[in-house]
N, C-alpha and C. Protein backbone atom coordinates (compact mmCIF):
# COMPACT_ATOMS: atom_id res chain seq x y z
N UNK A 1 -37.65 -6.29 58.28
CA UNK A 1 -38.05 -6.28 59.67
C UNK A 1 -38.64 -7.64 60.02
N UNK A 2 -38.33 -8.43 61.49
CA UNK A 2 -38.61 -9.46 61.62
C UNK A 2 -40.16 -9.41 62.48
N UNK A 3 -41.00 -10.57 62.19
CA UNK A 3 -42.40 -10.04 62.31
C UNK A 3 -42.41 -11.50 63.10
N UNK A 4 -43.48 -11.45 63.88
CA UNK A 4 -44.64 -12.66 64.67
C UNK A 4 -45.49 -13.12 63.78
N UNK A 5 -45.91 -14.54 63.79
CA UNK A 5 -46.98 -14.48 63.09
C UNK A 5 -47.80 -15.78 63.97
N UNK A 6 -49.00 -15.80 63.90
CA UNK A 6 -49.87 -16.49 65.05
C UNK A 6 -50.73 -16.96 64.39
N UNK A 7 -50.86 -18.13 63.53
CA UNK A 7 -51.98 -18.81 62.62
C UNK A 7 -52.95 -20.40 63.06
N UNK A 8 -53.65 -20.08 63.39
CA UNK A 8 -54.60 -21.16 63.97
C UNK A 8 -55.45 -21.62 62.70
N UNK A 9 -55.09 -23.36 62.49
CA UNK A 9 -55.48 -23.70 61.47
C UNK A 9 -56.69 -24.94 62.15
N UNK A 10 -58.36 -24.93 61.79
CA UNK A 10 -59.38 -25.93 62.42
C UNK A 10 -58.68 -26.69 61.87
N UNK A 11 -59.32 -28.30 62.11
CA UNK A 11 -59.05 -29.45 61.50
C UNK A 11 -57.78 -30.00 61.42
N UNK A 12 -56.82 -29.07 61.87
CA UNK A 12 -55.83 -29.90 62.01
C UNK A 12 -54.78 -30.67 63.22
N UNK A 13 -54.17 -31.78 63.23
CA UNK A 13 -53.97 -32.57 64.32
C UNK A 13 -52.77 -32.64 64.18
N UNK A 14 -52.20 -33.52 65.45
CA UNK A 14 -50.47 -33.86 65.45
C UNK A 14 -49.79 -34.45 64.06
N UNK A 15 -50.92 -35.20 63.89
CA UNK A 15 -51.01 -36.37 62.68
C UNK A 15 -50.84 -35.66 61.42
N UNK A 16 -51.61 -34.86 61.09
CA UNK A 16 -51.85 -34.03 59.55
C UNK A 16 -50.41 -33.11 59.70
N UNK A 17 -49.93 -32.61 60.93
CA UNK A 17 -49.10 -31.61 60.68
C UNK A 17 -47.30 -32.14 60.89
N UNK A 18 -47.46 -33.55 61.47
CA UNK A 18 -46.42 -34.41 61.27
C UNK A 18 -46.02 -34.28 59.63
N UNK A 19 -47.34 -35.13 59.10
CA UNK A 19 -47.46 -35.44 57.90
C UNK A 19 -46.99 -34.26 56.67
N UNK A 20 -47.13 -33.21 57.15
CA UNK A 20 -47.25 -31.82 56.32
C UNK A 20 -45.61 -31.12 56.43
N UNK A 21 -45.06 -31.66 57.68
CA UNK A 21 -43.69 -31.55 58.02
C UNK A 21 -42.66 -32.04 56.61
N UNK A 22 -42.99 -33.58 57.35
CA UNK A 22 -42.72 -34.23 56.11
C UNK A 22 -42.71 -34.09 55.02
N UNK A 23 -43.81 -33.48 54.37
CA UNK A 23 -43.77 -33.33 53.32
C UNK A 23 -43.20 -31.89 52.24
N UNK A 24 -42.96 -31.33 53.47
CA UNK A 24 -42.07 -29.63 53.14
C UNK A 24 -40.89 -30.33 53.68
N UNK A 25 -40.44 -31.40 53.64
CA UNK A 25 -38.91 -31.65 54.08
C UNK A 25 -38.68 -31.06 55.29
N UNK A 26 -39.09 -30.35 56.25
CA UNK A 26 -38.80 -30.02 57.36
C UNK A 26 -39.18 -31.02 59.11
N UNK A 27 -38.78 -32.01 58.47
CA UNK A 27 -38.84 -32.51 60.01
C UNK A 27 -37.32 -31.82 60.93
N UNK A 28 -38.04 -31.78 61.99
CA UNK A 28 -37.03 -31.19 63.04
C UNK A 28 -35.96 -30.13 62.43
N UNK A 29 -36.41 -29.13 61.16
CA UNK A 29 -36.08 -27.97 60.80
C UNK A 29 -36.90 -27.14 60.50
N UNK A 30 -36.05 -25.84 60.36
CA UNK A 30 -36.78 -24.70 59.92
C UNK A 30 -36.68 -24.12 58.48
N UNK A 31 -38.06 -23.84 58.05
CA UNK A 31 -37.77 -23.09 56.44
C UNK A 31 -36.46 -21.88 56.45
N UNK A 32 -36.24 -21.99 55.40
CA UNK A 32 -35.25 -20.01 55.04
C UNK A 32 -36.38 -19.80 55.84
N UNK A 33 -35.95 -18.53 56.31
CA UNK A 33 -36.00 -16.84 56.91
C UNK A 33 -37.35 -17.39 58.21
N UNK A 34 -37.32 -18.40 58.48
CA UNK A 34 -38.12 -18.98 59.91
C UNK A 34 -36.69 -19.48 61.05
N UNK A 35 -36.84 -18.34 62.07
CA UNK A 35 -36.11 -18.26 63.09
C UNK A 35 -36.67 -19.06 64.53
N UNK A 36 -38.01 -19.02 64.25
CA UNK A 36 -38.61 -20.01 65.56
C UNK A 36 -39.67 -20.50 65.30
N UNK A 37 -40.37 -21.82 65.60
CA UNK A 37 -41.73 -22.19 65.19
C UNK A 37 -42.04 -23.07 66.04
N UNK A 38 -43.03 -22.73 66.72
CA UNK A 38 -43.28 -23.34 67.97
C UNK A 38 -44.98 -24.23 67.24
N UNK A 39 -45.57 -25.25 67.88
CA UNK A 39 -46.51 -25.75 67.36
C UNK A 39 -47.53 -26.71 68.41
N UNK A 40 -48.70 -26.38 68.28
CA UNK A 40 -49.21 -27.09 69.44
C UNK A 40 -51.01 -26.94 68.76
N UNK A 41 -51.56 -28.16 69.62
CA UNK A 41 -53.30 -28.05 69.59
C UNK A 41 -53.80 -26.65 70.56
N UNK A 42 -55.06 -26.37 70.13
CA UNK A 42 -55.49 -25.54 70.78
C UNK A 42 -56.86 -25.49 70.70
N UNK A 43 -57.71 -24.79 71.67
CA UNK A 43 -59.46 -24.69 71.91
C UNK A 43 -59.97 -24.77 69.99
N UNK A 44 -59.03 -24.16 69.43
CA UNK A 44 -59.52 -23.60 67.82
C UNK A 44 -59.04 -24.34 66.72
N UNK A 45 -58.11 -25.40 67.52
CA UNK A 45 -57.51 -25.86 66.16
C UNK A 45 -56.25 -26.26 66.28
N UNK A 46 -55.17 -25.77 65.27
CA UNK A 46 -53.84 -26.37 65.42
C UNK A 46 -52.87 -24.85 65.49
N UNK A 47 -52.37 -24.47 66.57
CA UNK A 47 -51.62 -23.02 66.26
C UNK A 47 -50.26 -23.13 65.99
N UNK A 48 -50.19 -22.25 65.58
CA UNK A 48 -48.39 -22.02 65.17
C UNK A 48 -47.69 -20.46 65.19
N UNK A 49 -46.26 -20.27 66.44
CA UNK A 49 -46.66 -19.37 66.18
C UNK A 49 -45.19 -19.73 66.08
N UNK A 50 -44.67 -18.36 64.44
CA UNK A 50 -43.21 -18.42 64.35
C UNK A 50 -42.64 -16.73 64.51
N UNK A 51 -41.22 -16.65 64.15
CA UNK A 51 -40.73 -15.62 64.14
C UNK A 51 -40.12 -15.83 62.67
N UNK A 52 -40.30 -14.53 61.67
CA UNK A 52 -39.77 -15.15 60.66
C UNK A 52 -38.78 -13.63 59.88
N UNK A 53 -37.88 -13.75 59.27
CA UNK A 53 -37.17 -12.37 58.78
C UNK A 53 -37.77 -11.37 58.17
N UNK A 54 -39.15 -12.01 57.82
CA UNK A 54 -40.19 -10.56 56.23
C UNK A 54 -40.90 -11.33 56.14
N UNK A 55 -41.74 -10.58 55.85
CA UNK A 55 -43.60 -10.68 55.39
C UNK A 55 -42.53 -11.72 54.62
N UNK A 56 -41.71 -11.15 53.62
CA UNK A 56 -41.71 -11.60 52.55
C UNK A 56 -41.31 -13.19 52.15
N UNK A 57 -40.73 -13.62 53.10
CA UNK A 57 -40.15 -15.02 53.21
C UNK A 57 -41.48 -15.94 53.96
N UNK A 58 -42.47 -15.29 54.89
CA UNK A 58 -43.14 -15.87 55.00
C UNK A 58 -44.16 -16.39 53.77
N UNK A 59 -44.30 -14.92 52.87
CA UNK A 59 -44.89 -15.46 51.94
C UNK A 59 -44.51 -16.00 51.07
N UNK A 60 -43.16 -16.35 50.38
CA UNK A 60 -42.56 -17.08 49.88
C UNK A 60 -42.95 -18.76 50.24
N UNK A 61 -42.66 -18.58 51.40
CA UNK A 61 -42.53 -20.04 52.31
C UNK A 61 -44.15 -20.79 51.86
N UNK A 62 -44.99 -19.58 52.16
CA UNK A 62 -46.64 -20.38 52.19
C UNK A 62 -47.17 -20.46 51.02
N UNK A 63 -46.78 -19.89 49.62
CA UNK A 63 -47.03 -19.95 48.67
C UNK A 63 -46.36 -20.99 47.93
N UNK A 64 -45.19 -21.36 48.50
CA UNK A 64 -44.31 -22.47 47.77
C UNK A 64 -44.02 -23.85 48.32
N UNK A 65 -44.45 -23.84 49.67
CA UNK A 65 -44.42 -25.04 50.56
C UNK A 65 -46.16 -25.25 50.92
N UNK A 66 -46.03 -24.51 52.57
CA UNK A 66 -46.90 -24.68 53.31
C UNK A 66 -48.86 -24.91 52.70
N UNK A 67 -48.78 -23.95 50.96
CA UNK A 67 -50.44 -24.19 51.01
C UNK A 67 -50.70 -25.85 50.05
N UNK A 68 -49.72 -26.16 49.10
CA UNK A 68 -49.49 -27.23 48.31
C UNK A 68 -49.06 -28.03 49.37
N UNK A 69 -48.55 -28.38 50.46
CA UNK A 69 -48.88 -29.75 51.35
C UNK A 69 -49.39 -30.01 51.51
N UNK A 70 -50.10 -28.40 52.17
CA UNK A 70 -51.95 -28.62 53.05
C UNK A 70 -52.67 -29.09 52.00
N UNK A 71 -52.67 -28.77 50.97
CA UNK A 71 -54.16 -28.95 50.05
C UNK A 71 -53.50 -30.55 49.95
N UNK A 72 -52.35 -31.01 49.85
CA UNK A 72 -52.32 -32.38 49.21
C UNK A 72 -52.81 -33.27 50.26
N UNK A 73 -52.68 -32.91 51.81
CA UNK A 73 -53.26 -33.66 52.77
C UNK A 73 -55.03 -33.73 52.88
N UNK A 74 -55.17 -32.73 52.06
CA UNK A 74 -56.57 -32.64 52.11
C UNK A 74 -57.24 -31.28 53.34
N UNK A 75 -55.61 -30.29 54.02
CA UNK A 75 -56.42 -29.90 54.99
C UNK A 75 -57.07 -28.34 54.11
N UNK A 76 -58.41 -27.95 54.76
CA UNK A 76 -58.48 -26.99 54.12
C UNK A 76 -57.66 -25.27 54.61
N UNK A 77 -57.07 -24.36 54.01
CA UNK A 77 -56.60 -23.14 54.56
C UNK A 77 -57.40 -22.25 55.57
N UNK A 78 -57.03 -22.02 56.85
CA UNK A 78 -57.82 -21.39 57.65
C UNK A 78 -58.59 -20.14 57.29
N UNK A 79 -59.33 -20.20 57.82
CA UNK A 79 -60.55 -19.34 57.61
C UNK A 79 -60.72 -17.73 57.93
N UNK A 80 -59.45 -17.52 58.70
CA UNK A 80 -59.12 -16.09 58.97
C UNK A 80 -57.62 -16.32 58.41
N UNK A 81 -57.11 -14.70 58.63
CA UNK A 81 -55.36 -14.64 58.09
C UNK A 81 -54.98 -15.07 59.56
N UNK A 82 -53.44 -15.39 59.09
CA UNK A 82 -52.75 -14.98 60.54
C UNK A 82 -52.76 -13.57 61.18
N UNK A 83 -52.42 -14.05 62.25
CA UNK A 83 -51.79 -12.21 63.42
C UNK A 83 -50.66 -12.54 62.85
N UNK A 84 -50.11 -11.25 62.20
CA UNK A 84 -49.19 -10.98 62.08
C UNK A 84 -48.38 -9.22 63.37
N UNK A 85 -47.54 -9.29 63.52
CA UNK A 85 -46.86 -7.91 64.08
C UNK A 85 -45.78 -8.12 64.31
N UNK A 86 -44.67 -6.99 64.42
CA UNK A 86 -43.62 -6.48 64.05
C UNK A 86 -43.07 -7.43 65.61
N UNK A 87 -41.34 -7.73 65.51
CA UNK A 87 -40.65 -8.36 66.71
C UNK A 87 -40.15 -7.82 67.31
N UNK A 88 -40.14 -7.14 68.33
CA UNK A 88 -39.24 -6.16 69.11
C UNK A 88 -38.38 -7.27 69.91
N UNK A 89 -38.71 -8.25 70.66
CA UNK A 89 -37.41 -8.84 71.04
C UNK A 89 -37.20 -10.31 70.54
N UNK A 90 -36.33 -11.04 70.48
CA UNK A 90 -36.76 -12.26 70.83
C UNK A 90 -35.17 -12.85 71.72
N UNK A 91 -35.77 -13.70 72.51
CA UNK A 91 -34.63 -14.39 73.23
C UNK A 91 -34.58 -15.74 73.23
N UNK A 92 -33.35 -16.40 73.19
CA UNK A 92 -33.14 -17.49 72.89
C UNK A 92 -33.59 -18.72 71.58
């Protein structure tokens, strides 16, 4: 089942998450089983919100990419989980 997920990370900037792109090989792509990933600053931090095929690829993805970038940039892992919930539609 394809899920939302909504993760607001403090401390991080255009700069760190350029950098973090880069370094998961994904400039101007998407991981396996990430169907949308939208990315922007916010009141809290740096948010991200994607659409992705399973818990399970997300956790694949953050256990094997996303937390070994962050820690190599120095950023620390946010302080709450993501929102995660189930996708009933998505368009375009």
């Amino acid at each position: 089942m394809s899920i939302v997920v909504i993760a607001t990370t403090p401390g991080m900037t255009a700069e760190l998450y350029d950098r973090a792109q880069e370094k998961m090989d994904l400039l101007d792509a998407l991981p396996p089983g990430c169907t949308a990933h939208i990315a922007g600053p916010s009141p809290d931090g740096w948010r991200v919100v994607a659409v992705w095929d399973s818990a399970e690829a997300l956790q694949r993805f953050a256990t094997e990419k996303l937390r070994p970038a962050l820690a190599a940039l120095g950023v620390a892992p946010p302080p709450a989980p993501p929102v995660i919930y189930p996708l009933h539609a998505q368009v375009g």
